[in-house]
Protein backbone atom coordinates (compact mmCIF):
# COMPACT_ATOMS: atom_id res chain seq x y z
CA UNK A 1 96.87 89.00 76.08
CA UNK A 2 99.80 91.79 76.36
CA UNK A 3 101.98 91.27 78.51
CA UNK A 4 103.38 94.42 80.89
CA UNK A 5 105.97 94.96 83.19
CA UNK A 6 105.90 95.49 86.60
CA UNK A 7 106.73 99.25 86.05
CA UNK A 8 103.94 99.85 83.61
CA UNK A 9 100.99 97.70 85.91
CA UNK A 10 102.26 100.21 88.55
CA UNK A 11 101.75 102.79 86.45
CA UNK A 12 98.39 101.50 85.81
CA UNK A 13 97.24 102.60 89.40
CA UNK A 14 96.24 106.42 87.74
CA UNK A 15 94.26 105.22 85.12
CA UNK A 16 90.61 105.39 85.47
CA UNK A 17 88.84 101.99 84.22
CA UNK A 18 85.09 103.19 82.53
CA UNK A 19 82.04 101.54 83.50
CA UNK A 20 80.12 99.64 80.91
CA UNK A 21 77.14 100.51 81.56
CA UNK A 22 73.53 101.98 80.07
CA UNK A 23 70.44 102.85 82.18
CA UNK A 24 67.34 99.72 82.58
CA UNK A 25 70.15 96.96 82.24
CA UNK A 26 69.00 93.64 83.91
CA UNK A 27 72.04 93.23 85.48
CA UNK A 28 74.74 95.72 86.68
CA UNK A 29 77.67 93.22 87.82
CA UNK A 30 79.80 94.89 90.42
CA UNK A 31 83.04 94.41 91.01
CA UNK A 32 85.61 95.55 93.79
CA UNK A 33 87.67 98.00 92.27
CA UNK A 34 90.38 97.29 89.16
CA UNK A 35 93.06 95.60 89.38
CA UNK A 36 96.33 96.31 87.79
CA UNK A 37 95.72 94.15 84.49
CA UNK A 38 92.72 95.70 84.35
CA UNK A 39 93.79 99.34 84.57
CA UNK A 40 96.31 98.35 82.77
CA UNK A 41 94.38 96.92 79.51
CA UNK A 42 90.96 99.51 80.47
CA UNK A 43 89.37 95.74 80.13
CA UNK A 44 87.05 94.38 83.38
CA UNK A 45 88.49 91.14 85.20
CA UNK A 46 91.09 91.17 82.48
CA UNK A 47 93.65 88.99 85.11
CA UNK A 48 93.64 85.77 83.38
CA UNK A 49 93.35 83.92 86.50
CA UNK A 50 90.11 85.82 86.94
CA UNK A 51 87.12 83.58 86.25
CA UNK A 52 84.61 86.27 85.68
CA UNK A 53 83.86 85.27 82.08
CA UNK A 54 84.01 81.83 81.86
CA UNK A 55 81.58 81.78 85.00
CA UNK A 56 79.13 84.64 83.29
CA UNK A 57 79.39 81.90 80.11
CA UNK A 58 78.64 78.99 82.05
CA UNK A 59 75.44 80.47 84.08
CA UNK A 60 74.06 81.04 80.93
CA UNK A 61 73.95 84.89 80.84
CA UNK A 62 76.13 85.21 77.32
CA UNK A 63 75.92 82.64 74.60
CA UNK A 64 79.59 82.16 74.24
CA UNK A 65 82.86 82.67 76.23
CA UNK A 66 83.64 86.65 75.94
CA UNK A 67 87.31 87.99 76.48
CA UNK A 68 87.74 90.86 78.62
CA UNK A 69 88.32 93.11 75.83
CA UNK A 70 84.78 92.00 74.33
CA UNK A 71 83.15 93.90 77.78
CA UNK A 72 80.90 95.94 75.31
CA UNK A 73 79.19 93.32 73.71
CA UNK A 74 77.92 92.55 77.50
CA UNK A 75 75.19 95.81 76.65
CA UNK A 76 73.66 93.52 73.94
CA UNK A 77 72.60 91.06 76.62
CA UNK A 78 71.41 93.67 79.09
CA UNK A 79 74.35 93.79 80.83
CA UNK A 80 77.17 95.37 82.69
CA UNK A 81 79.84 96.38 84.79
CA UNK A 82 80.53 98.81 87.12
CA UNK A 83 83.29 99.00 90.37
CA UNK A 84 82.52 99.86 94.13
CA UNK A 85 85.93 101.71 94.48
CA UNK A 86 87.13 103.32 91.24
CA UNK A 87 90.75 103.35 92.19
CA UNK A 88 92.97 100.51 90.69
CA UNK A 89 95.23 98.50 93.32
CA UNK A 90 97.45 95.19 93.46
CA UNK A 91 95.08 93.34 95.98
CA UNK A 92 91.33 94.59 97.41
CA UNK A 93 93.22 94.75 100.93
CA UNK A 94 94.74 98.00 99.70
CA UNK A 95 91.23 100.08 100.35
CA UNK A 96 90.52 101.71 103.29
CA UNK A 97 86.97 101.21 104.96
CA UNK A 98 86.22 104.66 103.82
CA UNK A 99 86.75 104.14 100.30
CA UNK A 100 84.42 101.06 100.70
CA UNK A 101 81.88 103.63 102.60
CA UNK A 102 82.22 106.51 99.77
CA UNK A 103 82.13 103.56 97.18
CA UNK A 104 78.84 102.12 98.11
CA UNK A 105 77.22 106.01 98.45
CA UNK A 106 78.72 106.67 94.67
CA UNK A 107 77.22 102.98 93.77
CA UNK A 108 73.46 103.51 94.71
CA UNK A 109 73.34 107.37 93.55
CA UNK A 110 74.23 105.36 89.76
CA UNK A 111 72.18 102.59 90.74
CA UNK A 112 69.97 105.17 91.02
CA UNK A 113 70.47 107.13 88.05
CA UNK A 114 70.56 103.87 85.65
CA UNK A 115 67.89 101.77 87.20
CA UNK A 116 68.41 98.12 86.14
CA UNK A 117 66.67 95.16 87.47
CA UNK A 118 69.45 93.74 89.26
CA UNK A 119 72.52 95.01 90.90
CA UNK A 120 75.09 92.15 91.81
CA UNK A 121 77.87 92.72 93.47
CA UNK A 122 80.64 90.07 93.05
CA UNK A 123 82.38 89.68 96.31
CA UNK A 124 80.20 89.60 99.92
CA UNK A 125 83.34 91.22 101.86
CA UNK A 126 83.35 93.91 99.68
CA UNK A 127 79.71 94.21 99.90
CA UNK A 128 79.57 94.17 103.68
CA UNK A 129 82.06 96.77 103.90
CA UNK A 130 80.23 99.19 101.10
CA UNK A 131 76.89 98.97 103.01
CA UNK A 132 77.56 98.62 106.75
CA UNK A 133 75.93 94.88 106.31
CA UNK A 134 78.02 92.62 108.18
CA UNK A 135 75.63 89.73 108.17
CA UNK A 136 75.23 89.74 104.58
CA UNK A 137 75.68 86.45 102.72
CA UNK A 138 76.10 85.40 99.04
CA UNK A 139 72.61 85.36 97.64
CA UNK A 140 69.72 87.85 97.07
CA UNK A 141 69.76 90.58 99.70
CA UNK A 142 66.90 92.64 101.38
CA UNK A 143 68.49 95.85 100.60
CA UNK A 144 66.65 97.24 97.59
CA UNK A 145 68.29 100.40 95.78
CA UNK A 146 65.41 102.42 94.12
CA UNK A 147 63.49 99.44 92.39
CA UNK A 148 66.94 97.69 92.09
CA UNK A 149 66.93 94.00 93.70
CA UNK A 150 70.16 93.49 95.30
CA UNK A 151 72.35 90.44 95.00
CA UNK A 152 75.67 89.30 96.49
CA UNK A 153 77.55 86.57 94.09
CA UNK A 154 80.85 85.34 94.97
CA UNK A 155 84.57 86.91 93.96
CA UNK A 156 85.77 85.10 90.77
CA UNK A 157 88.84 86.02 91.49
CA UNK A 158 90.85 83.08 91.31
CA UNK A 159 92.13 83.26 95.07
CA UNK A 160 88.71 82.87 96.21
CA UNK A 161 89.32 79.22 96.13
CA UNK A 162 86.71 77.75 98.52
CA UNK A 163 84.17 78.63 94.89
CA UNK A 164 85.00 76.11 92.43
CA UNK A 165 83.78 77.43 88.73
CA UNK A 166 81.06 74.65 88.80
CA UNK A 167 79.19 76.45 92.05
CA UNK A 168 80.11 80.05 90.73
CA UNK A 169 78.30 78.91 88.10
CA UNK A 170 75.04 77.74 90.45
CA UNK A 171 75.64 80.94 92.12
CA UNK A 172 75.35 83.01 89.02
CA UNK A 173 72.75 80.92 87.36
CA UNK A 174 70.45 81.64 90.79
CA UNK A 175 70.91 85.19 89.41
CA UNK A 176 69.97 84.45 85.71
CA UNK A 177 67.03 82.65 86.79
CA UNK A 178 65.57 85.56 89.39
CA UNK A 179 66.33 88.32 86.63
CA UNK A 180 64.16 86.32 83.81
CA UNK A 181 66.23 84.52 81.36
């Protein structure tokens, strides 16, 4: 992985991280918003202490171990990846509520739009705060966007250490299992 310096990761804030993404996808993973490593490389969850990929690998939804800068490849499986806030930031404490608020209308208008089966959104506090759903816990959700099941899954980011990889892994595979693998 390159390696960057603190000047250029803060440069990385005004760089715009695209979507991977394609319309009837089984499931549209949803992340917070970028990081700097990940602005920085244009790769999702590229932070190596991010666990992302080895969790998506060991719930069964890809057939090997990808790398962040494999992301495409996730169409082939009917996946993909998409952010609630666009903007790139050190730490998901940077975002105001209303850039949670205008992040969750922008996500269901291209929920929407692309229609998959699932929409899972990988981090419940970031979920409660994009839909006004304080009660919401990890696991499938009422909420329905369209015909779009929603799902909450836990942050893989490697400070969310009460989630070992083994019960991400349960978590995700839940997922797996309910879209129809």
């Amino acid at each position: 992985m390159a390696r960057f310096t603190p000047e250029e990761l803060e440069a990385a804030r005004d760089r715009v991280v695209p979507d991977v993404v394609a319309e009837g996808l089984r499931v549209l993973f949803c992340g917070i918003n970028p990081g700097l490593m990940t602005a920085a490389t244009g790769h999702h969850f590229a932070r190596p202490g991010n666990r992302f990929w080895p969790v998506l690998h060991r719930s069964g939804f890809t057939p090997r171990l990808l790398k962040p800068s494999e992301q495409q490849e996730l169409l082939s499986y009917g996946l993909g990846i998409t952010n609630v806030v666009a903007r790139a930031s050190a730490r998901a404490d940077e975002l105001s509520a209303e850039e949670y608020r205008e992040g969750g209308r922008l996500l269901a208008a291209k929920v929407t739009r692309l229609r998959p089966r699932r929409l899972a959104v990988v981090g419940v506090t970031a979920y409660r705060a994009a839909f006004d759903d304080r009660k919401a816990r990890v696991g499938p959700q009422a909420r329905m966007i369209g015909d779009t099941h929603v799902w909450v899954l836990p942050n893989p980011s490697g400070l969310n250490a009460h989630w070992t990889l083994e019960t991400m892994a349960q978590e995700f595979g839940r997922l797996r299992e309910a879209a129809g693998d």
